[in-house]
PDB file of N, CA and C in Angstrom:
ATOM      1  N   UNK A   1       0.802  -1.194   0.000  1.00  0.00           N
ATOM      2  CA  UNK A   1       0.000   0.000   0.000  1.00  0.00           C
ATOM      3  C   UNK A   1       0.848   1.261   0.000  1.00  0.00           C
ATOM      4  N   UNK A   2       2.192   1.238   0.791  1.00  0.00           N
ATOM      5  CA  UNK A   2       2.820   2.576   1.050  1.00  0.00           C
ATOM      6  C   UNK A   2       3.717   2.706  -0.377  1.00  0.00           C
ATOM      7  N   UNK A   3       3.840   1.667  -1.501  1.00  0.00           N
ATOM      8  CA  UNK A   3       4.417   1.838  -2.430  1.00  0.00           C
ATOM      9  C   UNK A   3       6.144   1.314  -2.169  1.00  0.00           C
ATOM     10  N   UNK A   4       6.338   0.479  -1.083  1.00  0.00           N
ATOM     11  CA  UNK A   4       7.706  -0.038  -1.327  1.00  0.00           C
ATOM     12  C   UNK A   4       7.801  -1.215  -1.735  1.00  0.00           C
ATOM     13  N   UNK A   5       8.847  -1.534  -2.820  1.00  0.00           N
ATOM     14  CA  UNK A   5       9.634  -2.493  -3.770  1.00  0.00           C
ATOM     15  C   UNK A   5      10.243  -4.085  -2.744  1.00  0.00           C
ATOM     16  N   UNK A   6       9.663  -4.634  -3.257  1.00  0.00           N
ATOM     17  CA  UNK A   6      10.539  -5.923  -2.257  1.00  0.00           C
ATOM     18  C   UNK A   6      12.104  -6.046  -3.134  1.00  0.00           C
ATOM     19  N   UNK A   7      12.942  -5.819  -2.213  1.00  0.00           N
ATOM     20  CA  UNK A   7      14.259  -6.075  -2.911  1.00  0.00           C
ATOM     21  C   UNK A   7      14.781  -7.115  -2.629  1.00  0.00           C
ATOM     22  N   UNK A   8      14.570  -7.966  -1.930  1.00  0.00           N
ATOM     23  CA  UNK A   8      14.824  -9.753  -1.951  1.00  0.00           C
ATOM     24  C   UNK A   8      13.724 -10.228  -1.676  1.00  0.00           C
ATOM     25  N   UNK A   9      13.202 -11.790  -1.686  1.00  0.00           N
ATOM     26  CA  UNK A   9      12.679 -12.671  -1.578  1.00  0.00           C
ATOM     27  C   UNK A   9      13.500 -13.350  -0.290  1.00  0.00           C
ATOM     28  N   UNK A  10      12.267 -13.547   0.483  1.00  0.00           N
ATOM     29  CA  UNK A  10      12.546 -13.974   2.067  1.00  0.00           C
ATOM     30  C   UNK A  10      13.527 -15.071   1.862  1.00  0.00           C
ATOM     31  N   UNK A  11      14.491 -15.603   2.824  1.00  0.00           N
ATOM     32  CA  UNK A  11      14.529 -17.160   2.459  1.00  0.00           C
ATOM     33  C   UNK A  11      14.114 -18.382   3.117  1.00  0.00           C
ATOM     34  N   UNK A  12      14.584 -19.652   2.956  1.00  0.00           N
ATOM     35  CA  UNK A  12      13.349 -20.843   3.425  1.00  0.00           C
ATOM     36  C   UNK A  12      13.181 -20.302   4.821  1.00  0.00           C
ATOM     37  N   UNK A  13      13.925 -20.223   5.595  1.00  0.00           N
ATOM     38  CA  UNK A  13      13.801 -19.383   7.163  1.00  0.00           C
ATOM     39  C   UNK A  13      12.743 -18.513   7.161  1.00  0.00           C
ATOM     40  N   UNK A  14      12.291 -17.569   6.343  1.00  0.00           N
ATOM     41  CA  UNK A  14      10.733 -17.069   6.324  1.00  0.00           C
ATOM     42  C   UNK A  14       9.790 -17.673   6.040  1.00  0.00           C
ATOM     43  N   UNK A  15       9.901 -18.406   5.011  1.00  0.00           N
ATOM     44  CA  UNK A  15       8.801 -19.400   4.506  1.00  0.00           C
ATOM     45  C   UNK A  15       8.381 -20.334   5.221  1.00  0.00           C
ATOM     46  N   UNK A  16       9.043 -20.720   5.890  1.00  0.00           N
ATOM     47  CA  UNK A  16       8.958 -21.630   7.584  1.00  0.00           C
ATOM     48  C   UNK A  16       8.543 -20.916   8.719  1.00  0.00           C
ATOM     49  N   UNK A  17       8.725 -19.516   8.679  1.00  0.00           N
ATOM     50  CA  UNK A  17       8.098 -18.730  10.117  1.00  0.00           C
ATOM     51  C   UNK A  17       6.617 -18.461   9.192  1.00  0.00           C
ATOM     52  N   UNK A  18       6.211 -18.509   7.946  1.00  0.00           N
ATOM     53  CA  UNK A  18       4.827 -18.215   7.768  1.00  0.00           C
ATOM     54  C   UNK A  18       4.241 -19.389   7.877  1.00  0.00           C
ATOM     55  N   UNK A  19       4.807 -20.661   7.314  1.00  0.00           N
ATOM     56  CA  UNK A  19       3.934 -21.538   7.655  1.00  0.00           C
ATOM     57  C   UNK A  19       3.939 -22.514   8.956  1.00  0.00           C
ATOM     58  N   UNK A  20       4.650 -21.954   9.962  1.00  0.00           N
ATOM     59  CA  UNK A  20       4.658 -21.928  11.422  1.00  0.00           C
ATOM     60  C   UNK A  20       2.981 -21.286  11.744  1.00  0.00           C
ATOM     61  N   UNK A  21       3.025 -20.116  11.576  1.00  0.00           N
ATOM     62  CA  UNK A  21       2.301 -19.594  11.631  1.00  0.00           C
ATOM     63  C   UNK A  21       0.952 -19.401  11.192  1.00  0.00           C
ATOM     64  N   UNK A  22       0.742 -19.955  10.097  1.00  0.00           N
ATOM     65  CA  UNK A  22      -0.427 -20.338   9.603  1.00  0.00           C
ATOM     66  C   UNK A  22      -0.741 -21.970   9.939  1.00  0.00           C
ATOM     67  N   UNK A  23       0.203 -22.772  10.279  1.00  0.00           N
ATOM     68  CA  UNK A  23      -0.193 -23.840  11.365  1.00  0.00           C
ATOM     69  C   UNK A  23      -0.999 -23.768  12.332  1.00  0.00           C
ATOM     70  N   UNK A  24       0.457 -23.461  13.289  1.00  0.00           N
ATOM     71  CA  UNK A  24      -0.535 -23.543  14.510  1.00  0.00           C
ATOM     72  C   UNK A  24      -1.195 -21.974  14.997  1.00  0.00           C
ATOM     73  N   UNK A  25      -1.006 -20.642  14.597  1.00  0.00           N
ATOM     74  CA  UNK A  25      -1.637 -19.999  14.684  1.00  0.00           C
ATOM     75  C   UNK A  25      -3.362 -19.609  13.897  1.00  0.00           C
ATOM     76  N   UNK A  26      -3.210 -20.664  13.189  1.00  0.00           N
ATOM     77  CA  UNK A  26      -4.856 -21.547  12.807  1.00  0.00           C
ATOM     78  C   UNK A  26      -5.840 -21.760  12.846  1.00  0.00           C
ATOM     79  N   UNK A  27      -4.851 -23.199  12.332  1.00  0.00           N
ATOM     80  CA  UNK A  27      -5.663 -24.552  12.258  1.00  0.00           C
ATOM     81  C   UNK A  27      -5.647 -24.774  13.750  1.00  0.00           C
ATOM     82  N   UNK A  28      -4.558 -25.043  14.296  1.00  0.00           N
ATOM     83  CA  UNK A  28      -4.514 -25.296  16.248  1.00  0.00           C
ATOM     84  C   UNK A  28      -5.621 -24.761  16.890  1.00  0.00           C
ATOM     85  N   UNK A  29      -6.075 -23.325  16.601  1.00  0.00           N
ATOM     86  CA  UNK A  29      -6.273 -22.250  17.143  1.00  0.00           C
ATOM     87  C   UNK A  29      -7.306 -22.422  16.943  1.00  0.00           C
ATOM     88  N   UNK A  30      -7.867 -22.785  15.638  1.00  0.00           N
ATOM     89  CA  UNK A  30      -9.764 -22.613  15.539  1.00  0.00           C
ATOM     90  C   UNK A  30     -10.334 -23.910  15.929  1.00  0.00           C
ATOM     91  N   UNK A  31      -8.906 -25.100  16.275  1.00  0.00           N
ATOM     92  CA  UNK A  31      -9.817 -26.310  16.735  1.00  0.00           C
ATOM     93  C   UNK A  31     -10.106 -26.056  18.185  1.00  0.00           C
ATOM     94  N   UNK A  32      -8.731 -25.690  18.724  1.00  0.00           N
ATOM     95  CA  UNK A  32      -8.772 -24.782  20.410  1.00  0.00           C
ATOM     96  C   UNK A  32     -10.626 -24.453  21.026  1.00  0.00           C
ATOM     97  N   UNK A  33     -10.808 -23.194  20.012  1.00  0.00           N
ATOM     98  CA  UNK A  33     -11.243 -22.755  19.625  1.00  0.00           C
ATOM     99  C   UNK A  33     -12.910 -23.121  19.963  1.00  0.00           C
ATOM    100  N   UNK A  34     -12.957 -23.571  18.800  1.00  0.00           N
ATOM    101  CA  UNK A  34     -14.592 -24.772  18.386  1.00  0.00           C
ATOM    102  C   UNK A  34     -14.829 -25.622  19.665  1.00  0.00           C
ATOM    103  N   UNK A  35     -13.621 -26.194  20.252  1.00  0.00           N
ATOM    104  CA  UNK A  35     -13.723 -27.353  21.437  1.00  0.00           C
ATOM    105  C   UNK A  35     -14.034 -26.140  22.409  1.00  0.00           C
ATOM    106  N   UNK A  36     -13.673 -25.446  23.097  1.00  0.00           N
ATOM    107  CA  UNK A  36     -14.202 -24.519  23.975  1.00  0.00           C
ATOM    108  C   UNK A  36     -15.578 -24.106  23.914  1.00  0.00           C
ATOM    109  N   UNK A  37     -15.531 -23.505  22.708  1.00  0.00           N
ATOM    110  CA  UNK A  37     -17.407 -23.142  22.310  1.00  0.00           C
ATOM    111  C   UNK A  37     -18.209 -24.321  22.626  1.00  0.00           C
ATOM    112  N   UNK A  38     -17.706 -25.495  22.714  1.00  0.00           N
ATOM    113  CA  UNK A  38     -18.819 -26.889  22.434  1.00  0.00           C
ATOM    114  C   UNK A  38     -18.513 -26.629  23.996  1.00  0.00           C
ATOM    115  N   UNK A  39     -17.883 -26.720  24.741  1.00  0.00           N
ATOM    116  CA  UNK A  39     -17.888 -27.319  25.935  1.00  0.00           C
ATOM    117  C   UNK A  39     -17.823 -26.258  27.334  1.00  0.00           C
ATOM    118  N   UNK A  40     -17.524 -25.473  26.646  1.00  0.00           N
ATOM    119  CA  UNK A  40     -17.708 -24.330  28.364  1.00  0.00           C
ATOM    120  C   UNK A  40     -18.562 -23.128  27.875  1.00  0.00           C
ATOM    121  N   UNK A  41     -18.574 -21.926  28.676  1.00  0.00           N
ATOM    122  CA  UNK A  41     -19.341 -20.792  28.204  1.00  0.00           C
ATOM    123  C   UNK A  41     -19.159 -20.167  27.427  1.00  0.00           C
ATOM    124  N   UNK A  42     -19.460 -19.429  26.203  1.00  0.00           N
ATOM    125  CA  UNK A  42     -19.076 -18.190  25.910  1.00  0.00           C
ATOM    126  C   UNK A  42     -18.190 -17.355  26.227  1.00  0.00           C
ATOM    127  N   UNK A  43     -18.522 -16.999  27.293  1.00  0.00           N
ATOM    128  CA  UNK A  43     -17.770 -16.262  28.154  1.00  0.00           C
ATOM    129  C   UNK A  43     -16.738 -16.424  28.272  1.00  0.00           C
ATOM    130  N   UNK A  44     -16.053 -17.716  28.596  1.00  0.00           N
ATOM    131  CA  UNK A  44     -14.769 -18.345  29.289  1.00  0.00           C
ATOM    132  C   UNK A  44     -14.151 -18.381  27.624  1.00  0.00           C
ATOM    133  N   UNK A  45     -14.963 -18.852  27.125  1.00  0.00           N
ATOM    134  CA  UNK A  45     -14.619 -19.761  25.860  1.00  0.00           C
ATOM    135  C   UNK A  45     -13.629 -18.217  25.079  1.00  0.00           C
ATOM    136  N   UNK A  46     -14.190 -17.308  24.697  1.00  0.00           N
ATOM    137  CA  UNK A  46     -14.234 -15.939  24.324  1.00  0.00           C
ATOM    138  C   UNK A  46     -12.688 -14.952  25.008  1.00  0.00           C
ATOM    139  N   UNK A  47     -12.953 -15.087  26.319  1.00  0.00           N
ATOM    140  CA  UNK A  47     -12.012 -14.692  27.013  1.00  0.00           C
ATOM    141  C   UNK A  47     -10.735 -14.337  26.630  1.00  0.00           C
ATOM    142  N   UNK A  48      -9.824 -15.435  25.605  1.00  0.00           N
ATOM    143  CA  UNK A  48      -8.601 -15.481  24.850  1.00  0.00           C
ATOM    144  C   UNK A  48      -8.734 -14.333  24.475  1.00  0.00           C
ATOM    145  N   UNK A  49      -9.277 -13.652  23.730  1.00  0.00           N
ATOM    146  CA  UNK A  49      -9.206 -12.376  23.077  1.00  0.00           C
ATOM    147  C   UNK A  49      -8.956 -11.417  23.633  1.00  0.00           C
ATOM    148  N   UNK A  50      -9.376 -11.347  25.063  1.00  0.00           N
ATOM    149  CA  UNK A  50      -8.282 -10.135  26.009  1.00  0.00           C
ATOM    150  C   UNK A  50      -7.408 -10.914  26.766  1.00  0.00           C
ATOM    151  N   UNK A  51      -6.630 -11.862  27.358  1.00  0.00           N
ATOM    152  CA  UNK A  51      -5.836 -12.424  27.905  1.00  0.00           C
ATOM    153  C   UNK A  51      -4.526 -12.542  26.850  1.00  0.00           C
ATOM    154  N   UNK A  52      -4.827 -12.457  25.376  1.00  0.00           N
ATOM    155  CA  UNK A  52      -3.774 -13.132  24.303  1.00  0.00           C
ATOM    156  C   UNK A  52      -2.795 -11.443  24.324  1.00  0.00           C
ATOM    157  N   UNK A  53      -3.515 -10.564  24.182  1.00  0.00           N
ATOM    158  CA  UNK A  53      -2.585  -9.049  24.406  1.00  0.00           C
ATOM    159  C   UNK A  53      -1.899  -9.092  25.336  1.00  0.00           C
ATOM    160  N   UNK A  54      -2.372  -9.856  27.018  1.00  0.00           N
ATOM    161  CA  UNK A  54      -1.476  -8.682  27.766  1.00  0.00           C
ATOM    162  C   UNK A  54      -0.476 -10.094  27.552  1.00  0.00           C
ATOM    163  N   UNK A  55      -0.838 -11.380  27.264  1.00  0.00           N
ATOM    164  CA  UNK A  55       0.483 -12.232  27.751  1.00  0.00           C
ATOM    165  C   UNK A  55       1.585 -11.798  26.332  1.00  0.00           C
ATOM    166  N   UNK A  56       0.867 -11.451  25.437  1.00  0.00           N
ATOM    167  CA  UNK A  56       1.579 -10.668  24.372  1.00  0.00           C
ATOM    168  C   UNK A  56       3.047  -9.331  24.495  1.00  0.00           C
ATOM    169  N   UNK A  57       2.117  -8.698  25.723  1.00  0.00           N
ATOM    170  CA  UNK A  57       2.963  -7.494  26.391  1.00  0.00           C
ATOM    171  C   UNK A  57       3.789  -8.450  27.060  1.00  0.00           C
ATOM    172  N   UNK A  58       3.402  -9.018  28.312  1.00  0.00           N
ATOM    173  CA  UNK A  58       4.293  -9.790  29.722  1.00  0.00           C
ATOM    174  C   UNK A  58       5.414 -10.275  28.755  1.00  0.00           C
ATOM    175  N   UNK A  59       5.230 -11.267  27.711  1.00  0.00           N
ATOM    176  CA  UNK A  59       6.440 -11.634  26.688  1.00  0.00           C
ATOM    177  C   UNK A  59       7.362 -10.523  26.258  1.00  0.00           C
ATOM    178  N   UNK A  60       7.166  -9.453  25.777  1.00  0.00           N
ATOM    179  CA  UNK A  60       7.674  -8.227  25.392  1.00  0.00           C
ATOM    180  C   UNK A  60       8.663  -7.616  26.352  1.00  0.00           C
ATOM    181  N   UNK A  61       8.184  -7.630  27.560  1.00  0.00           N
ATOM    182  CA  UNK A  61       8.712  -7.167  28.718  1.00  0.00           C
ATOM    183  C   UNK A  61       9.978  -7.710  28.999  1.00  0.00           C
ATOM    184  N   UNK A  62       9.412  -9.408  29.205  1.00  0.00           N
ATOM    185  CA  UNK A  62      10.453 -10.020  29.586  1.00  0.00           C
ATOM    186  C   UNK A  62      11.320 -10.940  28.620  1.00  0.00           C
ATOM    187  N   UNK A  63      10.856 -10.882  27.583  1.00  0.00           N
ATOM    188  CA  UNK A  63      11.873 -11.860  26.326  1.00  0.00           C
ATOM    189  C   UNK A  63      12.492 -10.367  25.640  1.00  0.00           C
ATOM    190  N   UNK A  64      11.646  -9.527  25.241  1.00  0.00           N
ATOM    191  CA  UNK A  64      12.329  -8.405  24.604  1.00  0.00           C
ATOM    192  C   UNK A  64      12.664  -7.219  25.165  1.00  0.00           C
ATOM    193  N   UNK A  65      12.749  -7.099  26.138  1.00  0.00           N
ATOM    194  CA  UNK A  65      13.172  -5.858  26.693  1.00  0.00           C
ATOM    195  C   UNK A  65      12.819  -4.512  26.346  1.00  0.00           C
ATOM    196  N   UNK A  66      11.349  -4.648  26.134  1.00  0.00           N
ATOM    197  CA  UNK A  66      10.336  -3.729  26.031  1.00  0.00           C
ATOM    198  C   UNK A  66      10.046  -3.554  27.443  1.00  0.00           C
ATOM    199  N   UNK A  67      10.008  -1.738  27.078  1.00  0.00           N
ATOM    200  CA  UNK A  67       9.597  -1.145  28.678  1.00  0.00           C
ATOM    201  C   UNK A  67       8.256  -0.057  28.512  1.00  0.00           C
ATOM    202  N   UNK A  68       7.202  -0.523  30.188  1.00  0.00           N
ATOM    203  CA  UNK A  68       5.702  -0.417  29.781  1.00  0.00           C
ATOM    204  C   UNK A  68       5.796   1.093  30.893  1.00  0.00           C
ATOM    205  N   UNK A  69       5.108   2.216  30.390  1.00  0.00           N
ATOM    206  CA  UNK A  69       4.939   3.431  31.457  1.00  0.00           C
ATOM    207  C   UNK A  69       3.991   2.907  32.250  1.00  0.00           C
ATOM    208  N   UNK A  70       3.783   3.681  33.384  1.00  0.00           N
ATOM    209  CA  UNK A  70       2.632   3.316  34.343  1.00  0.00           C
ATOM    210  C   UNK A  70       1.499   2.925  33.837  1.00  0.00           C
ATOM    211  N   UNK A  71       1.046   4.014  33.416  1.00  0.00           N
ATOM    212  CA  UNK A  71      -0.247   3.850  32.807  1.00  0.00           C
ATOM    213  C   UNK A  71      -0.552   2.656  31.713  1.00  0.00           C
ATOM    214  N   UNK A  72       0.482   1.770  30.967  1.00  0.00           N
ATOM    215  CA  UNK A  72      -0.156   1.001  30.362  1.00  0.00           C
ATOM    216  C   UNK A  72       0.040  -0.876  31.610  1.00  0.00           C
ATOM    217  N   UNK A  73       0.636   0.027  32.368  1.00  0.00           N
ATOM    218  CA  UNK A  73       0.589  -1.656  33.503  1.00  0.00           C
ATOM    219  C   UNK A  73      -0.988  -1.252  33.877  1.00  0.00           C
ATOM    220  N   UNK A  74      -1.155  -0.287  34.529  1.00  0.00           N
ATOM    221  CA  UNK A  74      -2.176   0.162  35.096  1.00  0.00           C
ATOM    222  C   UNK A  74      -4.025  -0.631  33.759  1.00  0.00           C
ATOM    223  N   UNK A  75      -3.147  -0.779  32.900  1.00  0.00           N
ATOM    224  CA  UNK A  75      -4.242  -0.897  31.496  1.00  0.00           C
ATOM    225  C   UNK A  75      -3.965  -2.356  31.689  1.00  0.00           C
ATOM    226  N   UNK A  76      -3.150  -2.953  32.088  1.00  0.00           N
ATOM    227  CA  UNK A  76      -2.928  -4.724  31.964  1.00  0.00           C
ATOM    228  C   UNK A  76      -3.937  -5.010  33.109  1.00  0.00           C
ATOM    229  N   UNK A  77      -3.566  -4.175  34.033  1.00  0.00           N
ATOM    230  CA  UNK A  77      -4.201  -5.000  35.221  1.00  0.00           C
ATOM    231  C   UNK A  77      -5.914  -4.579  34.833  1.00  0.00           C
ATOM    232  N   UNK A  78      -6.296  -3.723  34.651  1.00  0.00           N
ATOM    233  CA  UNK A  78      -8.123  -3.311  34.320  1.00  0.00           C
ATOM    234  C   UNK A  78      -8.301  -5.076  33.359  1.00  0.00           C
ATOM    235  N   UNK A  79      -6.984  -5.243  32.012  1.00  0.00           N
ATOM    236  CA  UNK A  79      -7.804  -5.804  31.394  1.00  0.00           C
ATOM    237  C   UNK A  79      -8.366  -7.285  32.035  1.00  0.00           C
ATOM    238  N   UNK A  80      -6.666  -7.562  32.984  1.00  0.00           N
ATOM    239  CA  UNK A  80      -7.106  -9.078  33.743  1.00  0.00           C
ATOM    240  C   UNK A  80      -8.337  -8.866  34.811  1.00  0.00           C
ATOM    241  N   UNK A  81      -8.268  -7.475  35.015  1.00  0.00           N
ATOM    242  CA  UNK A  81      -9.676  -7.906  36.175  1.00  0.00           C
ATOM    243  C   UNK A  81     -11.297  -8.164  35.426  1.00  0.00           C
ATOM    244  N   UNK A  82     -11.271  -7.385  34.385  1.00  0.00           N
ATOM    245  CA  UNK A  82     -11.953  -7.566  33.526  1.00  0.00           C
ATOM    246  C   UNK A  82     -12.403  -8.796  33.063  1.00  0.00           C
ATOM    247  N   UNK A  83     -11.596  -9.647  33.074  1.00  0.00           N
ATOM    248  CA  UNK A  83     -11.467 -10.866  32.766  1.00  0.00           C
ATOM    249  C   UNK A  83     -12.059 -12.086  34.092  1.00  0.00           C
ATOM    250  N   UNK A  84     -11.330 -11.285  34.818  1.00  0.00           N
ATOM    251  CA  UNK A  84     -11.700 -12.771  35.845  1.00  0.00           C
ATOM    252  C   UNK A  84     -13.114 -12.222  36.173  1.00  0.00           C
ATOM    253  N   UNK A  85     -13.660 -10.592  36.287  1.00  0.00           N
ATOM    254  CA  UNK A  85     -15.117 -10.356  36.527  1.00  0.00           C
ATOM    255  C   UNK A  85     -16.133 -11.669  35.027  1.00  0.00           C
ATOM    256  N   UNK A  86     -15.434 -11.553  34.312  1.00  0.00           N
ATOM    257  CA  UNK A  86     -16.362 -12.198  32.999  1.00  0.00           C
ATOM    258  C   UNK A  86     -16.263 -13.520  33.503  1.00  0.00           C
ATOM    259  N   UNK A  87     -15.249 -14.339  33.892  1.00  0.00           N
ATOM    260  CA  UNK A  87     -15.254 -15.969  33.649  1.00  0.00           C
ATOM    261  C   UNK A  87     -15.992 -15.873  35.421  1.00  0.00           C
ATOM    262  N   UNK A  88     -15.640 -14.974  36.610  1.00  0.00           N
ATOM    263  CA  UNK A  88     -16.368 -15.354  37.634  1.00  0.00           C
ATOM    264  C   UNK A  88     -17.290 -14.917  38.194  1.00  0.00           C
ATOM    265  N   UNK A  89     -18.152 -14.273  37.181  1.00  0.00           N
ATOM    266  CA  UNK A  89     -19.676 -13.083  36.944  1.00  0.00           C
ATOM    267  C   UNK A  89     -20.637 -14.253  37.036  1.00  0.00           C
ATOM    268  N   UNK A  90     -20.990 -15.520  36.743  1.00  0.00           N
ATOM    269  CA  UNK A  90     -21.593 -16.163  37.178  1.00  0.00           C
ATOM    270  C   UNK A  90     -21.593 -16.755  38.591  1.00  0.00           C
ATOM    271  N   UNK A  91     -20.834 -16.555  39.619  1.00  0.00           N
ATOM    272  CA  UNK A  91     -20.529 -17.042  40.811  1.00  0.00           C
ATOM    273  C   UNK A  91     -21.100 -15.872  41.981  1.00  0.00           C
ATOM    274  N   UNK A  92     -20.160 -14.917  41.403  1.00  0.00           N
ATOM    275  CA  UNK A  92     -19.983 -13.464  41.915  1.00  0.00           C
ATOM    276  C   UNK A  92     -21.416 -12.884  41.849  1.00  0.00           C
ATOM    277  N   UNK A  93     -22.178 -12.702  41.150  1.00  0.00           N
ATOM    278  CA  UNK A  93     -23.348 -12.010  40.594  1.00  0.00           C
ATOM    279  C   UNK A  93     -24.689 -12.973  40.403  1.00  0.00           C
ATOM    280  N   UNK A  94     -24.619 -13.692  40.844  1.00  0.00           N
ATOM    281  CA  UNK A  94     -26.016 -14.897  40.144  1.00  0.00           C
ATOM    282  C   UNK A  94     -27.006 -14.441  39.533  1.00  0.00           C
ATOM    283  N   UNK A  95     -27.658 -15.161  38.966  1.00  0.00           N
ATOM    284  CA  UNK A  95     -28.887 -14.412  38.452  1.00  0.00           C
ATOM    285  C   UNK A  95     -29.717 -15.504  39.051  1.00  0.00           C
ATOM    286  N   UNK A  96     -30.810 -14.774  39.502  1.00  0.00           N
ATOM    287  CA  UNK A  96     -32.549 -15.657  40.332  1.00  0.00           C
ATOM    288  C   UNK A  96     -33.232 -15.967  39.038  1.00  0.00           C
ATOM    289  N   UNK A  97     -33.711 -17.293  39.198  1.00  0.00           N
ATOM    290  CA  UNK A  97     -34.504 -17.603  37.706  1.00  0.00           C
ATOM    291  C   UNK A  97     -35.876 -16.817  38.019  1.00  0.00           C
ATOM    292  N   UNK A  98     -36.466 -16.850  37.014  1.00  0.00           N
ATOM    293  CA  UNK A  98     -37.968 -16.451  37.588  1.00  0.00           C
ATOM    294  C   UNK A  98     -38.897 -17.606  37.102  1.00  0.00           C
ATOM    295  N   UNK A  99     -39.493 -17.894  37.839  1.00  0.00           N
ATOM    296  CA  UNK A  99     -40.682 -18.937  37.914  1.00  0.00           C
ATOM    297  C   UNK A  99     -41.795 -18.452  37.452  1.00  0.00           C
ATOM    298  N   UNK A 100     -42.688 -18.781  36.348  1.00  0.00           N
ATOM    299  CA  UNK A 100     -43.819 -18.169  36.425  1.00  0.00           C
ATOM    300  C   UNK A 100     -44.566 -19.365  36.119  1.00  0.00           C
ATOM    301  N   UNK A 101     -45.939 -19.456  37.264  1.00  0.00           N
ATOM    302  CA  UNK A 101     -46.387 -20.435  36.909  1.00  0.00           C
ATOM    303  C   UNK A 101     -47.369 -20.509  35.827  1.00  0.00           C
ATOM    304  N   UNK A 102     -47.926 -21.878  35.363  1.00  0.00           N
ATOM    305  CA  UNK A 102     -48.038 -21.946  33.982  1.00  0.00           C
ATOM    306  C   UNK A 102     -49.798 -22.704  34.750  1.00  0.00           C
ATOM    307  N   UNK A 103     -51.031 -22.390  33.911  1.00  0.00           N
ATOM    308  CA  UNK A 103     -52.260 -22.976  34.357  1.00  0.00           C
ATOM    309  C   UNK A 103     -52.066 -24.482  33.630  1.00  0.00           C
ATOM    310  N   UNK A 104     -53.346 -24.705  34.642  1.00  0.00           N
ATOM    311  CA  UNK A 104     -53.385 -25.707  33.853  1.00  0.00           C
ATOM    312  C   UNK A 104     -55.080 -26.172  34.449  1.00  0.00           C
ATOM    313  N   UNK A 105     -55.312 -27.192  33.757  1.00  0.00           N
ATOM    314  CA  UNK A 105     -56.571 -27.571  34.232  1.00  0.00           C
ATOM    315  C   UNK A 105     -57.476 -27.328  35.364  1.00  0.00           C
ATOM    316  N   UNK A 106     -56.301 -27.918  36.403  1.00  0.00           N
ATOM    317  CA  UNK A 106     -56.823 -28.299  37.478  1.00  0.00           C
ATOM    318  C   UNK A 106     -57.557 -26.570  38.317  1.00  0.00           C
ATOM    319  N   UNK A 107     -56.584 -26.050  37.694  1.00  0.00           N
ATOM    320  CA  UNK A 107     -56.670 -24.278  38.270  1.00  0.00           C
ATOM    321  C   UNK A 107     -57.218 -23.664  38.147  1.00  0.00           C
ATOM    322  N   UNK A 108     -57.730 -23.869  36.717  1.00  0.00           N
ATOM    323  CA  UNK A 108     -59.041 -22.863  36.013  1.00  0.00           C
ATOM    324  C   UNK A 108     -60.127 -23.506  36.939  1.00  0.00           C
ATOM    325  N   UNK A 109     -60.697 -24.344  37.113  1.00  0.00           N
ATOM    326  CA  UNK A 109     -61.560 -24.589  38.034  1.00  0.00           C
ATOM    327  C   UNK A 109     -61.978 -23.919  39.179  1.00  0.00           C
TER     328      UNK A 109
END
């Protein structure tokens, strides 16, 4: 899009980190994935999608020697609490069913 020229062609060492990557960042990933949806909540199931950033950052930090200002630790921790409110919002919060009773024969009478 920005208009720059490829001046080499990757070599097998790239072609192996893409199809690393289109492996198991996937196929792995959408079976992961599908098996969660079948078997736990939404919720839980879903979750990956803010947990995959910050362990994204925590890696950064500590494999690359990337450094975080206050304010974006301060943004890690909202997102994990965020998180454990979602997977333990059913415990924490219950919801009361509501009963409504239903006639029937005997009642109309």
């Amino acid at each position: 899009l920005s208009g720059e020229k490829l001046a080499t062609l990757p070599g097998l060492s790239g072609f192996m980190a893409v199809g690393y990557l289109a492996l198991f960042g996937s196929i792995i990933a959408i079976n992961a994935y599908m098996y969660l949806i079948r078997n736990v909540s939404p919720a839980l199931a879903t979750s990956y999608a803010y947990v995959n950033p910050v362990v994204a950052v925590l890696l950064g930090t500590g494999l690359g020697g990337e450094r975080l200002s206050p304010v974006e630790w301060a943004a890690l921790g909202v997102i994990v609490f965020a998180v454990v409110l979602v997977t333990l919002g059913k415990y924490l919060f219950p919801v009361k069913a509501v009963v409504t009773p239903c006639k029937t024969e005997d009642s109309r009478q």
